[in-house]
Protein backbone atom coordinates (compact mmCIF):
# COMPACT_ATOMS: atom_id res chain seq x y z
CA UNK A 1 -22.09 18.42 13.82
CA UNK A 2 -19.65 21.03 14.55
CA UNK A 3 -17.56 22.57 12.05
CA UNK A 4 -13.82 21.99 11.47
CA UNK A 5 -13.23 25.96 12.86
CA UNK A 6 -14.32 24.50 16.01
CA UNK A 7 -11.92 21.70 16.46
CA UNK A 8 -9.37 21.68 18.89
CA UNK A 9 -6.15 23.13 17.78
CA UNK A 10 -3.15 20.74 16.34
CA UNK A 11 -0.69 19.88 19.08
CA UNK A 12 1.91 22.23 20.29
CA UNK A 13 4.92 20.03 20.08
CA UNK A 14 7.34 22.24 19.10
CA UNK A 15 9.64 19.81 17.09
CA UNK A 16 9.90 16.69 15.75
CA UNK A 17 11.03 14.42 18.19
CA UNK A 18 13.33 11.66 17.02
CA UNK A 19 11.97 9.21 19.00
CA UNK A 20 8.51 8.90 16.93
CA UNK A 21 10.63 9.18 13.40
CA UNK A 22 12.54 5.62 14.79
CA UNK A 23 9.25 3.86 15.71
CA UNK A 24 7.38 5.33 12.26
CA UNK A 25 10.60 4.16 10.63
CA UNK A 26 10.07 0.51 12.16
CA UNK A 27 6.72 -0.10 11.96
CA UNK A 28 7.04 0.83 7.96
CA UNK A 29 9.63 -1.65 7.62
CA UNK A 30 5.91 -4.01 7.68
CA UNK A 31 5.45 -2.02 4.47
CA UNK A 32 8.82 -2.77 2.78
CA UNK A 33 8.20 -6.57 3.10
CA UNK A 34 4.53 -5.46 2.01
CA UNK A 35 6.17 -4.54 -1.04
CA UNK A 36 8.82 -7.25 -1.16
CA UNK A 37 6.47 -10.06 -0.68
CA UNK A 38 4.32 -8.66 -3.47
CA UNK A 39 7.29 -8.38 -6.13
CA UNK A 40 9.73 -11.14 -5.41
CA UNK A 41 7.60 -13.54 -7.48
CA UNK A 42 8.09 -11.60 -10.69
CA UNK A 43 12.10 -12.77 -10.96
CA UNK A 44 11.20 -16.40 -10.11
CA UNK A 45 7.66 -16.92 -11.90
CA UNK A 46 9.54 -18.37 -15.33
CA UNK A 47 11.48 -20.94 -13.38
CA UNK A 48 9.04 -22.07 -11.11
CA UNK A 49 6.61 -22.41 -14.29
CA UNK A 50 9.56 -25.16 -15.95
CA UNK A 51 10.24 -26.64 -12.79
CA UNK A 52 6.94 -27.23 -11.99
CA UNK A 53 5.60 -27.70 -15.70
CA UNK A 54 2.45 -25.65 -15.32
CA UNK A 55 -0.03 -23.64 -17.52
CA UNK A 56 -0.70 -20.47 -18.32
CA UNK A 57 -3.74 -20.63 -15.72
CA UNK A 58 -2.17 -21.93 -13.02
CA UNK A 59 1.00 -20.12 -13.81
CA UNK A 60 -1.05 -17.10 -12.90
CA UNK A 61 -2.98 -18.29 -10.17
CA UNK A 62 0.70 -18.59 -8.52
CA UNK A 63 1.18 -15.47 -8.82
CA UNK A 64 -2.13 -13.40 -7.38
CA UNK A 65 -2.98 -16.47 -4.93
CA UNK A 66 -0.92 -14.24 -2.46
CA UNK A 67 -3.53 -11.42 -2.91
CA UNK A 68 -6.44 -13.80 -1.35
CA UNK A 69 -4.49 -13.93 1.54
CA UNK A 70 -3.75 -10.22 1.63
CA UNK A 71 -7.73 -9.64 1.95
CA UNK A 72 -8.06 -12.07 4.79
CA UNK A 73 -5.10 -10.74 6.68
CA UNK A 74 -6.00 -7.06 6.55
CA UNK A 75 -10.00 -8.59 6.99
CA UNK A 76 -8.87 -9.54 10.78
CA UNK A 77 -5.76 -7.75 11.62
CA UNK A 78 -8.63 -4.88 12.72
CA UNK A 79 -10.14 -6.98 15.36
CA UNK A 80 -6.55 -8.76 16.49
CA UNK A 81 -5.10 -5.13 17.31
CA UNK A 82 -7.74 -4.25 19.29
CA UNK A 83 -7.72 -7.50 21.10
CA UNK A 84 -4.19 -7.66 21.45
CA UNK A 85 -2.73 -4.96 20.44
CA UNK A 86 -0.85 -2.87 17.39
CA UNK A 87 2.58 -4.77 18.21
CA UNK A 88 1.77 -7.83 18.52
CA UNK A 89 -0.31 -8.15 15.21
CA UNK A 90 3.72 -6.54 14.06
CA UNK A 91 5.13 -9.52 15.19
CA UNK A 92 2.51 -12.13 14.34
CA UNK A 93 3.17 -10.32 10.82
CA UNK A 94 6.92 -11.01 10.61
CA UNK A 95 6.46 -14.57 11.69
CA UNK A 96 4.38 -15.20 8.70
CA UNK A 97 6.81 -13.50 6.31
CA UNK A 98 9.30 -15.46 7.64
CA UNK A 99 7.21 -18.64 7.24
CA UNK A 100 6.39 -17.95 3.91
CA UNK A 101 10.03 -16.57 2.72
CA UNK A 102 11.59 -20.29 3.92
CA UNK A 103 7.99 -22.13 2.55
CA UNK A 104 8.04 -21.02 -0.78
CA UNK A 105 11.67 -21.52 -1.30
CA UNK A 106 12.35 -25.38 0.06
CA UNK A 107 8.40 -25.81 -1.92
CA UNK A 108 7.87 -28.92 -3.36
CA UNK A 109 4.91 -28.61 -5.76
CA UNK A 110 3.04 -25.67 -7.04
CA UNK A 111 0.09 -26.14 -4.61
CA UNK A 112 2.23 -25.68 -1.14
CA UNK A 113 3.81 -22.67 -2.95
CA UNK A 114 0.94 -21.54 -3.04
CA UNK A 115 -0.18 -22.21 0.06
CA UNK A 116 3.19 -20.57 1.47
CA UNK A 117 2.13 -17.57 -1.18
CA UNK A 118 -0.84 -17.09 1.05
CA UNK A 119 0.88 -17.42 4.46
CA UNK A 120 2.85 -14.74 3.19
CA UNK A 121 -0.46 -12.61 1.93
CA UNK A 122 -1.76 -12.92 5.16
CA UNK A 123 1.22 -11.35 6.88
CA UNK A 124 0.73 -8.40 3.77
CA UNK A 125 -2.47 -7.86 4.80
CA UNK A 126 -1.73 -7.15 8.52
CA UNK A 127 0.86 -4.90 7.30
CA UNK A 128 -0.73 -3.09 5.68
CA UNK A 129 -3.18 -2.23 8.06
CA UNK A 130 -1.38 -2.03 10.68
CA UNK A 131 1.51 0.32 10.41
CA UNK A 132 -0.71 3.23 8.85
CA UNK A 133 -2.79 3.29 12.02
CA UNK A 134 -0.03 2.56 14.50
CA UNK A 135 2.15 5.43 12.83
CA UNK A 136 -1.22 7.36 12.73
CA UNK A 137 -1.63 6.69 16.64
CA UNK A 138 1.86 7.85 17.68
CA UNK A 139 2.47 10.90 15.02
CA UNK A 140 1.96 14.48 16.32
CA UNK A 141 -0.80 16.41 14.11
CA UNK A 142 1.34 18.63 12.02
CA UNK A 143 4.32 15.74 11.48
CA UNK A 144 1.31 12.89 10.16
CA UNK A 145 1.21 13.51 6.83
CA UNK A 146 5.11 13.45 6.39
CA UNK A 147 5.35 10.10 8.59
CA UNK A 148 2.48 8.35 7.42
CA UNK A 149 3.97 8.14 3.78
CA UNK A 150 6.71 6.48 5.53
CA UNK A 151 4.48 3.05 4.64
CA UNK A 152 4.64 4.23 1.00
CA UNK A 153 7.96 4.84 1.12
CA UNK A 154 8.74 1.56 2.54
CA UNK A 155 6.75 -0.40 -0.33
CA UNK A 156 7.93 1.21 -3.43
CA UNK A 157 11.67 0.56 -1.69
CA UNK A 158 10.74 -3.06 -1.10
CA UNK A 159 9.69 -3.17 -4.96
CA UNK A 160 12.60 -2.02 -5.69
CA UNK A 161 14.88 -4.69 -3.69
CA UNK A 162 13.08 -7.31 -4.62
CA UNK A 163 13.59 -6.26 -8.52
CA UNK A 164 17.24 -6.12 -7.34
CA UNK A 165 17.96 -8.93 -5.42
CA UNK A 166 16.06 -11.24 -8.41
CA UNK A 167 18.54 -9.19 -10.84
CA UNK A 168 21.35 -9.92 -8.63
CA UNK A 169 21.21 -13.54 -7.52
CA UNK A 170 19.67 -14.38 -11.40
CA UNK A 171 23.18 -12.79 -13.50
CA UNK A 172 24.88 -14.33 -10.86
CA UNK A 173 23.58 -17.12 -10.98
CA UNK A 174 23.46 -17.43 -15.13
CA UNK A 175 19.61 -17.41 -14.42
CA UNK A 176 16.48 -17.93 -12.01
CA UNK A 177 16.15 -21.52 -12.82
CA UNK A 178 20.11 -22.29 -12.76
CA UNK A 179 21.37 -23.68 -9.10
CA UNK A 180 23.06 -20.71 -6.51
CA UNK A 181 24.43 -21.57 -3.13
CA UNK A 182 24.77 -24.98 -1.68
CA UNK A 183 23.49 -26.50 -5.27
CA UNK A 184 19.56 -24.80 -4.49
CA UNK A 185 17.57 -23.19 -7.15
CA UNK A 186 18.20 -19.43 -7.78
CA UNK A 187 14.42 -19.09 -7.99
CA UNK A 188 14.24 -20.76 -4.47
CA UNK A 189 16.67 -17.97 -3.10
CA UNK A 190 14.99 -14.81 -4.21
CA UNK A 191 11.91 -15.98 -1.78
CA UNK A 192 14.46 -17.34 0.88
CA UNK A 193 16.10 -14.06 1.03
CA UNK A 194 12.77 -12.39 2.25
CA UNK A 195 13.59 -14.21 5.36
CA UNK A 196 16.29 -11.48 6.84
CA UNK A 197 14.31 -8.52 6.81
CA UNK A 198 11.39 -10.42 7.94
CA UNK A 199 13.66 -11.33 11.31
CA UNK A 200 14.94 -7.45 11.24
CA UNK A 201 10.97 -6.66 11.02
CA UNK A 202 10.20 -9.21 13.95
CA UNK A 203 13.02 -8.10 16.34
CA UNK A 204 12.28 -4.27 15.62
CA UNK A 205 8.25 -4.70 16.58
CA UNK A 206 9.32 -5.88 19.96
CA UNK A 207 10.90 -2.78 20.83
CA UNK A 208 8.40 -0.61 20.01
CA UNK A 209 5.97 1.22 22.41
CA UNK A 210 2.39 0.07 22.09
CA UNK A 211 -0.04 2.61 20.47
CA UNK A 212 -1.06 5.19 22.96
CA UNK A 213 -4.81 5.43 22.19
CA UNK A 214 -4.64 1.36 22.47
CA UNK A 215 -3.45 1.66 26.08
CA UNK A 216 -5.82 4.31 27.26
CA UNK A 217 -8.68 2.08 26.00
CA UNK A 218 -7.13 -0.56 28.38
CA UNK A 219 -6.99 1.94 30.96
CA UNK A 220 -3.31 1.39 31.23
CA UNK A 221 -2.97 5.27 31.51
CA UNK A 222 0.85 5.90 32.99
CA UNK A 223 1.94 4.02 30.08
CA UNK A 224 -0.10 5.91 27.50
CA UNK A 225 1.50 8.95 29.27
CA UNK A 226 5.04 8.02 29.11
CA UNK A 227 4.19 7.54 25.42
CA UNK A 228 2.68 10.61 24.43
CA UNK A 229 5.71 12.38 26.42
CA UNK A 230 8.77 10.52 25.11
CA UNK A 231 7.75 9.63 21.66
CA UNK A 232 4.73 11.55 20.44
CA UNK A 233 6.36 14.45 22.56
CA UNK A 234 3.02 15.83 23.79
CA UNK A 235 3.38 18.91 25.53
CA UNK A 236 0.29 19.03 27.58
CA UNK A 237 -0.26 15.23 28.09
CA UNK A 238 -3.26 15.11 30.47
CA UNK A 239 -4.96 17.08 28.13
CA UNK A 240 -3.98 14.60 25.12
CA UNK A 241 -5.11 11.86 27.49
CA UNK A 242 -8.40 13.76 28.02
CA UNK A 243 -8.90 14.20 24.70
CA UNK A 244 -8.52 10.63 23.94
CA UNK A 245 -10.50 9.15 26.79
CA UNK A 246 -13.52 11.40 25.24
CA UNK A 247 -13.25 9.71 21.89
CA UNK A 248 -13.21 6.48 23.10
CA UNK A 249 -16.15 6.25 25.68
CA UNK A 250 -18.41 6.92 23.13
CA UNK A 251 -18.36 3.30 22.67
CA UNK A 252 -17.16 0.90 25.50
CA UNK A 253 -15.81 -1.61 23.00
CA UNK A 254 -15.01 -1.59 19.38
CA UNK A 255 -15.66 -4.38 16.99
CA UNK A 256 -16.94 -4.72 13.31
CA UNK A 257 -20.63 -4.22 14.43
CA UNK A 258 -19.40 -0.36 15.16
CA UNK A 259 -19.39 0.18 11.62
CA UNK A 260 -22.81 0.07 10.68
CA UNK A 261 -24.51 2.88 9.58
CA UNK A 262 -27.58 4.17 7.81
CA UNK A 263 -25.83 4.68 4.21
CA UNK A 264 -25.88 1.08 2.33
CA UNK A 265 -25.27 -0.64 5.60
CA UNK A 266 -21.81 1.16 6.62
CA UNK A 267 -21.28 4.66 7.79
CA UNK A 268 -20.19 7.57 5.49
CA UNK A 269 -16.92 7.55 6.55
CA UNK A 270 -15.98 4.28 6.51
CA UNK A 271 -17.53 4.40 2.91
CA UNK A 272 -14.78 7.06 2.15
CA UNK A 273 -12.18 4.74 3.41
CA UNK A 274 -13.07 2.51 0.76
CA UNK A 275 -13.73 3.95 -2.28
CA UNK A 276 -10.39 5.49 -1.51
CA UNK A 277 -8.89 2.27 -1.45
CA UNK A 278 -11.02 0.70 -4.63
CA UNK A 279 -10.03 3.94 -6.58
CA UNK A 280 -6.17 3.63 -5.59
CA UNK A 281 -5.91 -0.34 -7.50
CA UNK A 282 -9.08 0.54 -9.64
CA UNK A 283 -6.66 3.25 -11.35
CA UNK A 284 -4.45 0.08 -12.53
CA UNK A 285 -1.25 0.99 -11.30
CA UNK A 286 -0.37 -2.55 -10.59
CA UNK A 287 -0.36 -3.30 -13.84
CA UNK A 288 2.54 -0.85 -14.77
CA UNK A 289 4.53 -3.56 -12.26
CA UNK A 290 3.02 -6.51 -12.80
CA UNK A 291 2.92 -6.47 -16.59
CA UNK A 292 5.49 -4.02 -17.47
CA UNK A 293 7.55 -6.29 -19.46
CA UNK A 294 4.99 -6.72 -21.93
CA UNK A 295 4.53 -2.92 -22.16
CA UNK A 296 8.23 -2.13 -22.72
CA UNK A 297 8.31 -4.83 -25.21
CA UNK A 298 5.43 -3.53 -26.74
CA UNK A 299 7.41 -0.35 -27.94
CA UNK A 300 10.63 -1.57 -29.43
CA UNK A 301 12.88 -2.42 -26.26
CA UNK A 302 14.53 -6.24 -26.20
CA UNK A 303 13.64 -8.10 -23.13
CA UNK A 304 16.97 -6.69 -20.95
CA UNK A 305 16.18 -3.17 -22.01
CA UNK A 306 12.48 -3.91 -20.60
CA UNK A 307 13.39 -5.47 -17.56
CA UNK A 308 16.02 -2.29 -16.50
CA UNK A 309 13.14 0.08 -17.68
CA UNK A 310 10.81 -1.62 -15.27
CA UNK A 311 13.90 -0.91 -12.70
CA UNK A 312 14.13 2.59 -13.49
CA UNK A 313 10.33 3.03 -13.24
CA UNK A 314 10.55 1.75 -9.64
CA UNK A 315 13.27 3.85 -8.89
CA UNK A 316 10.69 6.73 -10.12
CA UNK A 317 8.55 5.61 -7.84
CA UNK A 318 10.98 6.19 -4.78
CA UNK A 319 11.60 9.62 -6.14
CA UNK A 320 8.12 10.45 -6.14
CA UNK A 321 6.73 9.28 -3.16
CA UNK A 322 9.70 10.99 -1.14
CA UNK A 323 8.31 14.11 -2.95
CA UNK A 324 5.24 13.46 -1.82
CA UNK A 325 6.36 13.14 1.79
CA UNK A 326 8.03 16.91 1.83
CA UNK A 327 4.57 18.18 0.00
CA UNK A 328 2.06 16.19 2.33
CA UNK A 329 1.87 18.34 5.60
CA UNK A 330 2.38 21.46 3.51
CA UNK A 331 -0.09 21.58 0.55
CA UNK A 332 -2.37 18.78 2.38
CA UNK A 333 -4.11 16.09 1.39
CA UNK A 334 -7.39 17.10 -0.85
CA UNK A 335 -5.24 19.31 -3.60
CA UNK A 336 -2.55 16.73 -4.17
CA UNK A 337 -5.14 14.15 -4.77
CA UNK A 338 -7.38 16.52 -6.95
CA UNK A 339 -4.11 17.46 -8.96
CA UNK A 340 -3.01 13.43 -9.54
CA UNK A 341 -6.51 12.20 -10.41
CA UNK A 342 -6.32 14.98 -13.10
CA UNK A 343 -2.69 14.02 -14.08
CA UNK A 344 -4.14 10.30 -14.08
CA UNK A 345 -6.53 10.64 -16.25
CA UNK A 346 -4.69 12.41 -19.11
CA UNK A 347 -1.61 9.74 -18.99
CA UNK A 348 -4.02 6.94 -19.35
CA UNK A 349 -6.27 8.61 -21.68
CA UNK A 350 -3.15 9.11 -23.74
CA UNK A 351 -1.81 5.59 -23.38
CA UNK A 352 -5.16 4.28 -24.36
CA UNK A 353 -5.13 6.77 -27.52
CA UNK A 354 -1.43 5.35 -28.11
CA UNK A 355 -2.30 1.30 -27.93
CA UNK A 356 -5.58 2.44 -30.64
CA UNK A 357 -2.43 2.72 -33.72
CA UNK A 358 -0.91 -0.43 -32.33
CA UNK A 359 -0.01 -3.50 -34.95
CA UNK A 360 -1.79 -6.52 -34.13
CA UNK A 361 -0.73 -8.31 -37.05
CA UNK A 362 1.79 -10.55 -35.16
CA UNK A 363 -0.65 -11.74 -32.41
CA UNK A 364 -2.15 -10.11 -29.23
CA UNK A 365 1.49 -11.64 -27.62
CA UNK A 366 3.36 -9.84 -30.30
CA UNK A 367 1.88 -5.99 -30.99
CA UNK A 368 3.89 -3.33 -31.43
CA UNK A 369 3.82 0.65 -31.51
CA UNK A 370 4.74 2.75 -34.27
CA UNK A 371 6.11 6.07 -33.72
CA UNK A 372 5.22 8.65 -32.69
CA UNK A 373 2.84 6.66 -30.44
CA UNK A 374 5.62 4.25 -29.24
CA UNK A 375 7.40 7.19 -27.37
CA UNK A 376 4.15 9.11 -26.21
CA UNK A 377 3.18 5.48 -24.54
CA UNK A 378 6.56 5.51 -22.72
CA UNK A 379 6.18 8.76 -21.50
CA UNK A 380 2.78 8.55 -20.43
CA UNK A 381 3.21 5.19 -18.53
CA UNK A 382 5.78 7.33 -16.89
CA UNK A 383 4.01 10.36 -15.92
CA UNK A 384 1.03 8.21 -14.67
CA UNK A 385 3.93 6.28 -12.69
CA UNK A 386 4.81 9.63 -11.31
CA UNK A 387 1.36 10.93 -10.63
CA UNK A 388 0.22 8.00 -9.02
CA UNK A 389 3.84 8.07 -6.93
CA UNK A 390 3.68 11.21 -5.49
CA UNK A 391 -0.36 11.75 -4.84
CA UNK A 392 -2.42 8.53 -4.85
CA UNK A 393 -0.24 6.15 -3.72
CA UNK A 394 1.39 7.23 -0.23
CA UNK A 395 -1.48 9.65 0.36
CA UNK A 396 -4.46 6.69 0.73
CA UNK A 397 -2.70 5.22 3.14
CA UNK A 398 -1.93 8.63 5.35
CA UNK A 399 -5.61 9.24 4.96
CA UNK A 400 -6.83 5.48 6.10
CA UNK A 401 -4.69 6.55 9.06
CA UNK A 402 -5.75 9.54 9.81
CA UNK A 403 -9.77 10.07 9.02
CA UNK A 404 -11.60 6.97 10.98
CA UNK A 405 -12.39 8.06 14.75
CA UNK A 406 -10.32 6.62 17.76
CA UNK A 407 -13.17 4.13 18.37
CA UNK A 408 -13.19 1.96 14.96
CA UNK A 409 -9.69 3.07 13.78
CA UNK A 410 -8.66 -0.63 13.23
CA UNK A 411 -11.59 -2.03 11.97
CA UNK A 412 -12.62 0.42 9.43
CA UNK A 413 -9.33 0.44 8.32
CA UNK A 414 -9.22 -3.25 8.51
CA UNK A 415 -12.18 -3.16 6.36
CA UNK A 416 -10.70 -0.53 3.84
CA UNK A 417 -7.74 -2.28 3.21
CA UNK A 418 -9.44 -5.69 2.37
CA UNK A 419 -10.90 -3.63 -0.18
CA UNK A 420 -8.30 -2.36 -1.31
CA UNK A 421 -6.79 -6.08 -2.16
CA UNK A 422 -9.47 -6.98 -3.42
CA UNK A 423 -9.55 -4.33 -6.09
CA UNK A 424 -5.97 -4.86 -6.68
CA UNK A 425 -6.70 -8.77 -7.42
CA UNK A 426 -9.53 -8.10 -9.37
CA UNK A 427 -7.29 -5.28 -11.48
CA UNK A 428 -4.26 -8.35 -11.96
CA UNK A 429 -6.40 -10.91 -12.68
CA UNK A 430 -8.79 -9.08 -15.54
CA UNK A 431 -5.68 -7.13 -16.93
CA UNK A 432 -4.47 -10.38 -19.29
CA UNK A 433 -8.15 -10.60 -20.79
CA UNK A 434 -8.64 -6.71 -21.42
CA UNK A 435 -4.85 -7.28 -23.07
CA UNK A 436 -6.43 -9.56 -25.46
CA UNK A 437 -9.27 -7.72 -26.51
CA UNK A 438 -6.85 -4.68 -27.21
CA UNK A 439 -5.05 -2.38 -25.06
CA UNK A 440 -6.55 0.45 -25.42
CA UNK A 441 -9.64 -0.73 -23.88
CA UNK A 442 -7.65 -1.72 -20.57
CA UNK A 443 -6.14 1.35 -20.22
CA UNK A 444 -8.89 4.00 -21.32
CA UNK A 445 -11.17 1.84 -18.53
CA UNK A 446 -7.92 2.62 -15.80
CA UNK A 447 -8.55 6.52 -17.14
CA UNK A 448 -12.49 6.29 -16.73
CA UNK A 449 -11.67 5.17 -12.83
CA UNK A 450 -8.63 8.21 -12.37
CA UNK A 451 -11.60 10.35 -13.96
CA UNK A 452 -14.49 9.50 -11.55
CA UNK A 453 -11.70 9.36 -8.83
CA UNK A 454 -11.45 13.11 -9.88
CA UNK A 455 -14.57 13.94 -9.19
CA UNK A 456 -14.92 11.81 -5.66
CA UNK A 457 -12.07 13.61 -4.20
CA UNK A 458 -14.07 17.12 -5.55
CA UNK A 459 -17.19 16.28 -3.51
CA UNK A 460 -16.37 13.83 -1.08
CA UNK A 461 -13.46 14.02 0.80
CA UNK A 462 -12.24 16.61 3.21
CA UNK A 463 -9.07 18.25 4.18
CA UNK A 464 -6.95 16.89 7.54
CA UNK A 465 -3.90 18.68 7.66
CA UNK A 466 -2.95 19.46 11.05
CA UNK A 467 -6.11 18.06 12.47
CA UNK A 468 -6.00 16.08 15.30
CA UNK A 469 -7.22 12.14 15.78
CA UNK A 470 -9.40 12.93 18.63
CA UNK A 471 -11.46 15.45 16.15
CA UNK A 472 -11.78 12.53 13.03
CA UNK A 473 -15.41 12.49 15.02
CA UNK A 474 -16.57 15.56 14.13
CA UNK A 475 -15.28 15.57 10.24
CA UNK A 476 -17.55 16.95 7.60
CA UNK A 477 -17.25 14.73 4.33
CA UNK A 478 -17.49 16.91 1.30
CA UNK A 479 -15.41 20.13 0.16
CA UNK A 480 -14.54 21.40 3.80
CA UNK A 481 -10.80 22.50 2.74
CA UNK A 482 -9.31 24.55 5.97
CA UNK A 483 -8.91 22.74 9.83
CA UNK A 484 -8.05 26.28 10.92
């Protein structure tokens, strides 16, 4: 296996053409309804819950049932792009947004909510698989890092608007389960409104240029070359094509099967792709946003000053991941993740010391934190909000892009990211039981995960700044840190 010294050099582009910033920009607009989809619920859970009288149980089922479908959509959007495609799984994505935005808010009952819940999973799922690799596929070398996060990016922003839009339709309103326009529930509106940028989403995908790499596996080669000139701006493109062509003939045609190998059934590096995923949800940063309220609470603030914390926090999270973008291509991938598992770890691990002088004496639903622990909680949620934002959490998904060979790009990634969702429903689903038995158990078992996530990204996983797709084939797993 040849060594990364021996890899062909990064392209020569000598700027950043505009052209591949728009069509990054667009196909991470999958990730802000990724992110939208995900959150909107949060505003409108309470007044779904009265209108539709349900329990605690299925209260919460409501809520993750869109998760199921985010594990089956990313499960096949693998094999649909290479069928058909990167844009038109992009467009089969923002019809089921749409579907679901409009379902869930004319819903009738709690079960075809939650069937529209999972419509709208599914398009998540093929989201989120998608636009890494398609941004991956069209991205010079040295520019990757900076566009990939572009997906992060895009989530935490569609947190954020859907945190806003609930705020905003809900005061306007005098409250999620009070009537807004035409005499409908405000509830109903903060899922309709997911229905514009899931049209924006739909309308943008059809303008983009199909991924490169897909078309020379089709053998439609002048229009792989017109895209490598005018967006990718390849300098040498018969060279690029070259390259590519290589990659792919080592297998005539991808498909799950391609991913077998001799370690447990998979190879190494799809293995990589998905303990990078497990460790991303396994970390529990979900349940800073799905159960923040309760946290906030937890340490003196009123339920107002909670819900504009939980704001703020997501605002954070903007901040940090556009950090992260300006770092990415410059201090690479390996160190930033090294430095937030270690910034991880002590945040939780304080949190979870924290929650140990809580008072229980009111109920599990009712603890509180004295001080000086209240305060050290609130800054430690934040600084693992921060960690998380600017390493972790844009930097998985650059890395699903980037790592997997031309030949099982989609599926392994495919693969990765059902993992990934299935982590994250297993992390919201187990969070209001490890609540119960006491806080500090949840969160020192998040700091045990940031921990051994410390010491995967020490042995395991390589450096691939500036390296090229076409040489993901010959990368070493383990502490190789220069492509040079």
């Amino acid at each position: 296996m040849s060594s990364p010294s021996t890899a062909s050099p990064p392209s020569a582009a000598p700027s950043l053409n505009p052209k591949v910033i728009g069509v990054s920009v667009a196909a991470a607009v999958g990730g802000f309804l990724f992110g939208f989809d995900t959150s909107v619920i949060n505003g409108a859970v309470d007044a779904l819950s009265g209108e539709f009288e349900l329990g605690a149980g299925l209260t919460g089922f409501a809520v993750s049932s869109a998760l199921i479908g985010c594990a089956v959509g990313a499960w096949f959007a693998g094999s649909l792009a290479n069928r058909f495609g990167r844009i038109p799984v992009m467009v089969i994505a923002a019809i089921l947004f749409l579907a679901s935005a409009i379902g869930s808010g004319l819903a009738f009952g709690v079960w075809d909510l939650i069937l529209w819940r999972v419509v709208g999973g599914l398009g998540v799922g093929a989201a989120s698989v998608i636009a890494p690799a398609y941004i991956a596929e069209v991205a010079p070398a040295r520019y990757r890092g900076r566009l990939g996060s572009l997906q992060q990016l895009a989530i935490v922003l569609g947190i954020f608007t859907a945190l806003l839009s609930n705020a905003l339709i809900a005061n306007t309103s005098g409250g999620a389960a009070e009537q807004f326009w035409f005499g409908i529930g405000a509830w109903r509106w903060m899922f309709m409104i997911e229905a514009v940028p899931a049209a924006i989403y739909g309308i943008m995908a059809l303008f983009l240029p199909e991924s490169p790499r897909y078309l020379i596996g089709k053998g439609e080669i002048d229009k792989a070359s017109k895209v490598l000139l005018d967006v990718t701006g390849e300098i040498d493109v018969n060279l690029k094509i070259e390259q590519i062509r290589t990659s792919l003939e080592r297998e005539e045609k991808e498909s799950l099967r391609d991913l077998r190998g001799q370690t447990a059934g998979l190879q190494p590096i799809v293995w990589l792709g998905i303990l990078l995923s497990l460790f991303q949800q396994l970390v529990g940063i979900n349940v800073i946003f799905y159960y923040s309220t309760t946290l906030w609470r937890s340490v003196g603030f009123d339920e107002s000053q909670a819900l504009l914390t939980s704001t703020i926090t997501s605002v954070m999270n903007i901040v940090a991941t556009i950090i992260a973008i300006a770092l990415v291509d410059r201090v690479g991938r390996r160190v930033m993740l090294l430095v937030g598992s270690a910034g991880m770890t002590v945040s939780l691990g304080l949190m979870a010391l924290a929650f140990s002088f809580a008072d229980t004496s009111g109920g599990a639903d009712a603890l509180t934190l004295p001080e000086p622990w209240s305060t050290i909680a609130l800054i430690a949620a934040n600084a693992f909000v921060l960690f998380f934002g600017t390493t972790w959490g844009p930097l998985v998904w650059v890395l699903l892009g980037e790592i997997f060979p031309n030949r099982i790009r989609a599926s392994a990634l495919a693969v990765a990211a059902a993992a990934q969702w299935a982590a994250n429903f297993a992390v919201s689903t187990t969070f209001p039981a490890l609540a119960e038995v006491g806080l500090t158990l949840a969160y020192g078992l998040y700091a045990v995960f940031a921990l051994l996530s410390l010491g995967f990204v020490w042995r395991w996983v390589p450096e691939t700044k500036d390296r090229e797709l076409e040489d993901m084939d010959e990368l070493r797993l383990g502490r190789s840190r220069s492509t040079d």
